[in-house]
N, C-alpha and C. Protein backbone atom coordinates (compact mmCIF):
# COMPACT_ATOMS: atom_id res chain seq x y z
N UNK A 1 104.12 -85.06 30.97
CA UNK A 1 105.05 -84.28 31.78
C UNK A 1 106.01 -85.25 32.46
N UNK A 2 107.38 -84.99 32.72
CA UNK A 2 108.52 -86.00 33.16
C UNK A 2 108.51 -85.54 34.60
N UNK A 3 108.58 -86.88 35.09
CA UNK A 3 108.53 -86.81 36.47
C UNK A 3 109.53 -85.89 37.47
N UNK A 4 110.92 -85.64 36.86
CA UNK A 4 111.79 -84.87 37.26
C UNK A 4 110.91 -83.12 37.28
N UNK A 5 110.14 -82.87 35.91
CA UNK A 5 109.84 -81.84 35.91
C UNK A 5 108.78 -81.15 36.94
N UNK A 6 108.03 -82.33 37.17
CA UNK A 6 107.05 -82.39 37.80
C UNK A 6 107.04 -82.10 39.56
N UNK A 7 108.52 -83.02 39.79
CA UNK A 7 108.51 -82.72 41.04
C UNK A 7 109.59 -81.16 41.32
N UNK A 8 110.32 -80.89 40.35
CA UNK A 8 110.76 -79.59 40.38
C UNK A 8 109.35 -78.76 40.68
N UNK A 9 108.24 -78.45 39.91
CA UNK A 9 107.63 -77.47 40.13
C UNK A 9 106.64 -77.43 41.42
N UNK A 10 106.62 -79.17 41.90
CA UNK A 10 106.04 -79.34 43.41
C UNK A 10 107.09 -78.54 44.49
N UNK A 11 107.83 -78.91 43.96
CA UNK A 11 109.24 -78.03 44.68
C UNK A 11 109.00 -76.59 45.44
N UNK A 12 108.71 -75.83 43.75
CA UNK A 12 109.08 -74.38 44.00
C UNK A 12 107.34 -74.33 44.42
N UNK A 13 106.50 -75.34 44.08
CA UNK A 13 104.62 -74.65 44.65
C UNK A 13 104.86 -74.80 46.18
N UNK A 14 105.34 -75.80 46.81
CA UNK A 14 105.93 -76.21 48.34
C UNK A 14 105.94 -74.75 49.06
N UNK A 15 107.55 -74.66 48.19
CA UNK A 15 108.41 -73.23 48.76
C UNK A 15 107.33 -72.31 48.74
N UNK A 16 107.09 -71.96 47.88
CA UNK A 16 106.22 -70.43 47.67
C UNK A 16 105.19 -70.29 48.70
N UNK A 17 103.90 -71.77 49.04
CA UNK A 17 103.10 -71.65 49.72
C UNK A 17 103.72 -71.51 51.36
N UNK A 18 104.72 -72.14 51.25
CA UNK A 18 104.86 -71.99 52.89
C UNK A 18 105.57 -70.78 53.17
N UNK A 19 106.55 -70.23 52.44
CA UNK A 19 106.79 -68.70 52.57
C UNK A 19 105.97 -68.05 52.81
N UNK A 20 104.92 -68.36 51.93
CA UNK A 20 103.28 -67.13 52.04
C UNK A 20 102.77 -67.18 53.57
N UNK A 21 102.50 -69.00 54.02
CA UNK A 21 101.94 -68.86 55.10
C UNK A 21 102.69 -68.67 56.56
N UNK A 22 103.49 -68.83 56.04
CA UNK A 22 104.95 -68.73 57.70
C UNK A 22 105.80 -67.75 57.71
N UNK A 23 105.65 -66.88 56.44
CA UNK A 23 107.23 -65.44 56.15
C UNK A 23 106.67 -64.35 56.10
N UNK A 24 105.58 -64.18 54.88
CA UNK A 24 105.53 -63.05 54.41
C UNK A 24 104.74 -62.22 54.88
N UNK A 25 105.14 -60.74 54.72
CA UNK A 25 103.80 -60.06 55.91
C UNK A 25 102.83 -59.75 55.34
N UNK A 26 101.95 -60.14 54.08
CA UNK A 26 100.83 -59.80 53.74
C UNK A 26 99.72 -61.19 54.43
N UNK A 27 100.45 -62.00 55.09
CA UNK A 27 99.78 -63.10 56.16
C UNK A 27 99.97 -62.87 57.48
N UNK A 28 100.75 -61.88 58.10
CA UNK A 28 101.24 -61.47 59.08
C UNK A 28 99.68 -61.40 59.93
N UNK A 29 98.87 -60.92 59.86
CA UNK A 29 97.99 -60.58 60.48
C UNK A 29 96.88 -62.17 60.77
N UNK A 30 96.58 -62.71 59.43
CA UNK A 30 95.64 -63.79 60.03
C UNK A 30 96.75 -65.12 60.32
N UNK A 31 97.95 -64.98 60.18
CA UNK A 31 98.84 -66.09 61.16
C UNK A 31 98.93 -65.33 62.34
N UNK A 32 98.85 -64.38 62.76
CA UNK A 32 98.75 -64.04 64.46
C UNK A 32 97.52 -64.68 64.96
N UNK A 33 96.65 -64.33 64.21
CA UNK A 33 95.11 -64.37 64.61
C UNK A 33 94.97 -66.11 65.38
N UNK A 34 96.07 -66.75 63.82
CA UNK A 34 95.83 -68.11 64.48
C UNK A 34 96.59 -68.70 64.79
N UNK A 35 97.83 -68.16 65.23
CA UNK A 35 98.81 -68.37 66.04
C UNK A 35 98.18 -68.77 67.81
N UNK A 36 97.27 -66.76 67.64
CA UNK A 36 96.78 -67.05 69.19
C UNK A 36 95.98 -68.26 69.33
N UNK A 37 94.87 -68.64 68.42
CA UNK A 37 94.03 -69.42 68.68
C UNK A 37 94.18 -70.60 68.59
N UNK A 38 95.27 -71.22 68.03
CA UNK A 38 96.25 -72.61 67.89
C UNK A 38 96.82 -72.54 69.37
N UNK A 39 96.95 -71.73 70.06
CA UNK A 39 98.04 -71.57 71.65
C UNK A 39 96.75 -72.22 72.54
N UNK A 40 95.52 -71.57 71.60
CA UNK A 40 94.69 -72.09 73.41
C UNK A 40 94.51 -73.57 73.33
N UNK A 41 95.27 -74.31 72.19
CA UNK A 41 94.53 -75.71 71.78
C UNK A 41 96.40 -76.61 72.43
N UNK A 42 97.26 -75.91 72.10
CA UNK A 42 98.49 -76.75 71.86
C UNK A 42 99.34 -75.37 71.04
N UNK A 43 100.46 -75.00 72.35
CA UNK A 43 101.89 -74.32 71.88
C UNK A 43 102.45 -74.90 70.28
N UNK A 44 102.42 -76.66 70.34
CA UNK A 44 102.99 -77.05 69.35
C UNK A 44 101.85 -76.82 67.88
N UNK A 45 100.97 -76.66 68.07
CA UNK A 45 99.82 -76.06 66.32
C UNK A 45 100.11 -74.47 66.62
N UNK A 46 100.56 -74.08 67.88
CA UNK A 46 100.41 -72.69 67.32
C UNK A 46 101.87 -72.36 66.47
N UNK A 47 103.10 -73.34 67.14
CA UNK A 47 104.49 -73.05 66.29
C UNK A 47 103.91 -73.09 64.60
N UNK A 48 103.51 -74.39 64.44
CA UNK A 48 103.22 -74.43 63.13
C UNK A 48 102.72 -73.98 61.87
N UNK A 49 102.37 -72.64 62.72
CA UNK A 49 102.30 -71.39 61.91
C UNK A 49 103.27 -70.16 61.21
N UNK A 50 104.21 -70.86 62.38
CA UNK A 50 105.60 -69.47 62.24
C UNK A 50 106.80 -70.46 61.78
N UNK A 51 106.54 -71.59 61.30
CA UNK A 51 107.67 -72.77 60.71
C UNK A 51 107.69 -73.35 59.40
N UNK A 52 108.40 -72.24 58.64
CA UNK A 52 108.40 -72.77 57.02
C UNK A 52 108.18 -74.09 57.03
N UNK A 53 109.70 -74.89 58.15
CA UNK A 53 109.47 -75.81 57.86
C UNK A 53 108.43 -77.14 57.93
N UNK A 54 107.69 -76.96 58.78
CA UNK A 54 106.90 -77.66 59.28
C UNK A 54 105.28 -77.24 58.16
N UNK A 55 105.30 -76.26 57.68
CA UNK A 55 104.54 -76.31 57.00
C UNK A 55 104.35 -76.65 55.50
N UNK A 56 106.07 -76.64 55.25
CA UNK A 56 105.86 -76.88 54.07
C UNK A 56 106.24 -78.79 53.63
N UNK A 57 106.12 -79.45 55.16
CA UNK A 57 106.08 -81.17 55.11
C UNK A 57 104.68 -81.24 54.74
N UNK A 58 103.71 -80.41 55.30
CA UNK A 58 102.27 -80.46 55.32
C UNK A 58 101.97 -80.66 53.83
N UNK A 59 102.86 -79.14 53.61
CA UNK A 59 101.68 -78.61 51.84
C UNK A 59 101.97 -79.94 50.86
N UNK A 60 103.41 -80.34 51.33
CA UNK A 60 104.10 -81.41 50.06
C UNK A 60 102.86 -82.59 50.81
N UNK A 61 102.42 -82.67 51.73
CA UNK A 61 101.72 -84.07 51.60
C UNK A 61 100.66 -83.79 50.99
N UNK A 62 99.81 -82.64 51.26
CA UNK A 62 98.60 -82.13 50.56
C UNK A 62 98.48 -82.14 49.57
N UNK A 63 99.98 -81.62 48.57
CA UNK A 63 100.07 -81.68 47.18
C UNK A 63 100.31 -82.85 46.70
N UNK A 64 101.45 -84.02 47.21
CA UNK A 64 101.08 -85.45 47.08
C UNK A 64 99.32 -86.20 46.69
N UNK A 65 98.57 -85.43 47.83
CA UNK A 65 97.30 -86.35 47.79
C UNK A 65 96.56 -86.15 47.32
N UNK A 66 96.70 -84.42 46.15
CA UNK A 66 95.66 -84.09 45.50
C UNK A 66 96.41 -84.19 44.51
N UNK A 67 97.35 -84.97 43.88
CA UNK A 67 97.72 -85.34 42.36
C UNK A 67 97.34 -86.96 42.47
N UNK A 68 97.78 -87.48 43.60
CA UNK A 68 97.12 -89.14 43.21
C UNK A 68 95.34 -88.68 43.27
N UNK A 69 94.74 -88.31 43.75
CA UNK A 69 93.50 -88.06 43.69
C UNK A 69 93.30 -87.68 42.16
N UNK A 70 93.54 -87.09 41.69
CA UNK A 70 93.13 -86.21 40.80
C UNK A 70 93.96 -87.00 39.29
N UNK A 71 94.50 -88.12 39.87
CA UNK A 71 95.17 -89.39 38.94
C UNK A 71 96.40 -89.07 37.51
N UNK A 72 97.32 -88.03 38.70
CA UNK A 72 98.57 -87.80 37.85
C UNK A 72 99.60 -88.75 38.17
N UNK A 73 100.00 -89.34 37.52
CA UNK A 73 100.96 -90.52 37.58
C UNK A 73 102.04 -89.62 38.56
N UNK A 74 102.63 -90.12 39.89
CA UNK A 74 103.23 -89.96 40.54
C UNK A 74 104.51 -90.98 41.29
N UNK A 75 105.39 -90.56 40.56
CA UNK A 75 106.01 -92.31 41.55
C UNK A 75 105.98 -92.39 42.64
N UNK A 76 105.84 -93.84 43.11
CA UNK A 76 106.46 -93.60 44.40
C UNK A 76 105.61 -92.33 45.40
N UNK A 77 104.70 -92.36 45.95
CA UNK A 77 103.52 -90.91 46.49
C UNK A 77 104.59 -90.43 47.76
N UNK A 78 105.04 -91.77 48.07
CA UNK A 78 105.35 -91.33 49.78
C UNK A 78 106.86 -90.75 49.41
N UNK A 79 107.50 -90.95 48.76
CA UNK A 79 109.03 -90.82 48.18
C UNK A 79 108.90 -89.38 47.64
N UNK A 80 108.10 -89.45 47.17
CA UNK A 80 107.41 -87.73 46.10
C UNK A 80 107.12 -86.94 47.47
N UNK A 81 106.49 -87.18 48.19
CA UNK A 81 105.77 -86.39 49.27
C UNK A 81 107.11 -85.36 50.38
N UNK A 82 107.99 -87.05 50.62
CA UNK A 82 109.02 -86.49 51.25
C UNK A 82 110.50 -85.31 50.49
N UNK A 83 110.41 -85.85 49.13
CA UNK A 83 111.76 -85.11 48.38
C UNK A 83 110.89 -83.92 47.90
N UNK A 84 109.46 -83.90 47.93
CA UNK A 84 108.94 -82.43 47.62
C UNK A 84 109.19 -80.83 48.78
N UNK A 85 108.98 -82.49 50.13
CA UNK A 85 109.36 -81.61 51.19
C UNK A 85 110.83 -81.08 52.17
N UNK A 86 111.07 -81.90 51.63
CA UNK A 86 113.11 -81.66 51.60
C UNK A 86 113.84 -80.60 50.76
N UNK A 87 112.92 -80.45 49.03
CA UNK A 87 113.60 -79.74 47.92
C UNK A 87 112.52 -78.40 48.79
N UNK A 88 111.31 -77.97 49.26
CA UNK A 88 111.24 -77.03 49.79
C UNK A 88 112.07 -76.25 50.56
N UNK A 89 112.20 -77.44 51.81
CA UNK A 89 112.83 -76.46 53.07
C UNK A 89 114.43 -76.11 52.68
N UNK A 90 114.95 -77.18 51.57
CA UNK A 90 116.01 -76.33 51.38
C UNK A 90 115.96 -74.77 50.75
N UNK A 91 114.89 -75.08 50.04
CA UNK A 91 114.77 -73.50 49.20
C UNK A 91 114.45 -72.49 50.72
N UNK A 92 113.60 -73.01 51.08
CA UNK A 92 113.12 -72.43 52.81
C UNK A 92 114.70 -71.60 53.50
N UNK A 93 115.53 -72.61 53.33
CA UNK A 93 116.59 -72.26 54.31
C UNK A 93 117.80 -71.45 53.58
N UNK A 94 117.68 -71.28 52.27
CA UNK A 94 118.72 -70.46 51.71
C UNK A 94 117.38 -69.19 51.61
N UNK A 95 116.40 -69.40 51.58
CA UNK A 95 116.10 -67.88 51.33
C UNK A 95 115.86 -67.35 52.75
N UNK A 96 115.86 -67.95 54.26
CA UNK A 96 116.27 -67.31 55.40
C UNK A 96 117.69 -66.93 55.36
N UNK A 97 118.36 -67.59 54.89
CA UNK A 97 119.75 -67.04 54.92
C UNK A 97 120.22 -66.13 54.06
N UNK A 98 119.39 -65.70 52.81
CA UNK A 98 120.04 -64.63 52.01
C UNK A 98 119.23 -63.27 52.75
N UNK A 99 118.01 -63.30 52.84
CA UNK A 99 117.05 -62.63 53.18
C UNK A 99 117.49 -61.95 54.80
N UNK A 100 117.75 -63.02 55.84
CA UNK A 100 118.11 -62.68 57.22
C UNK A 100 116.91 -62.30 58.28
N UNK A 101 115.74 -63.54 57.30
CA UNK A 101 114.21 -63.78 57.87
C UNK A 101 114.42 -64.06 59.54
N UNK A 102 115.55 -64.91 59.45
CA UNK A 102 115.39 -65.32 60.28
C UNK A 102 116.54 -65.80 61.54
């Protein structure tokens, strides 16, 4: 698999998961749940529930660390980690803006 292709589809797995966990309302209910319960620990873990963006720096590192784990040639992990999470939030931020999420 070519590395261009590769990080395209880290791309759109990024986007999709953090839409799921920060947008869409079939999560609506257990991101409240732990919205509240992130508030009694730190305001700032409970934002991080309701912030595409912030969640989807997370997923791209997660997804970074379970392809070097799992020993898919990756260039560059930390370079991959960050342009996985950049090519997200842009997708993040045109689909608040077509949508009017937000």
């Amino acid at each position: 698999m070519s590395d261009g292709f590769l990080l395209v589809l880290g791309v759109l797995a990024v986007y999709r998961g953090a839409r799921l966990i920060a947008l869409d309302v079939i999560t609506k209910r257990p991101r409240d749940w732990l919205t509240r319960r992130a508030d009694r620990v730190s305001t700032k873990l409970s934002d991080l529930f309701d912030c595409p963006y912030c969640i989807s720096a997370h997923l791209a590192g997660w997804l970074t660390l379970a392809l070097v784990l799992i020993d898919v040639d990756v260039p560059l992990p930390l370079v991959w980690w960050w342009s996985t999470a950049g090519g997200a939030s842009i997708l993040v931020a045109l689909d608040l803006k077509l949508n009017s999420h937000g």
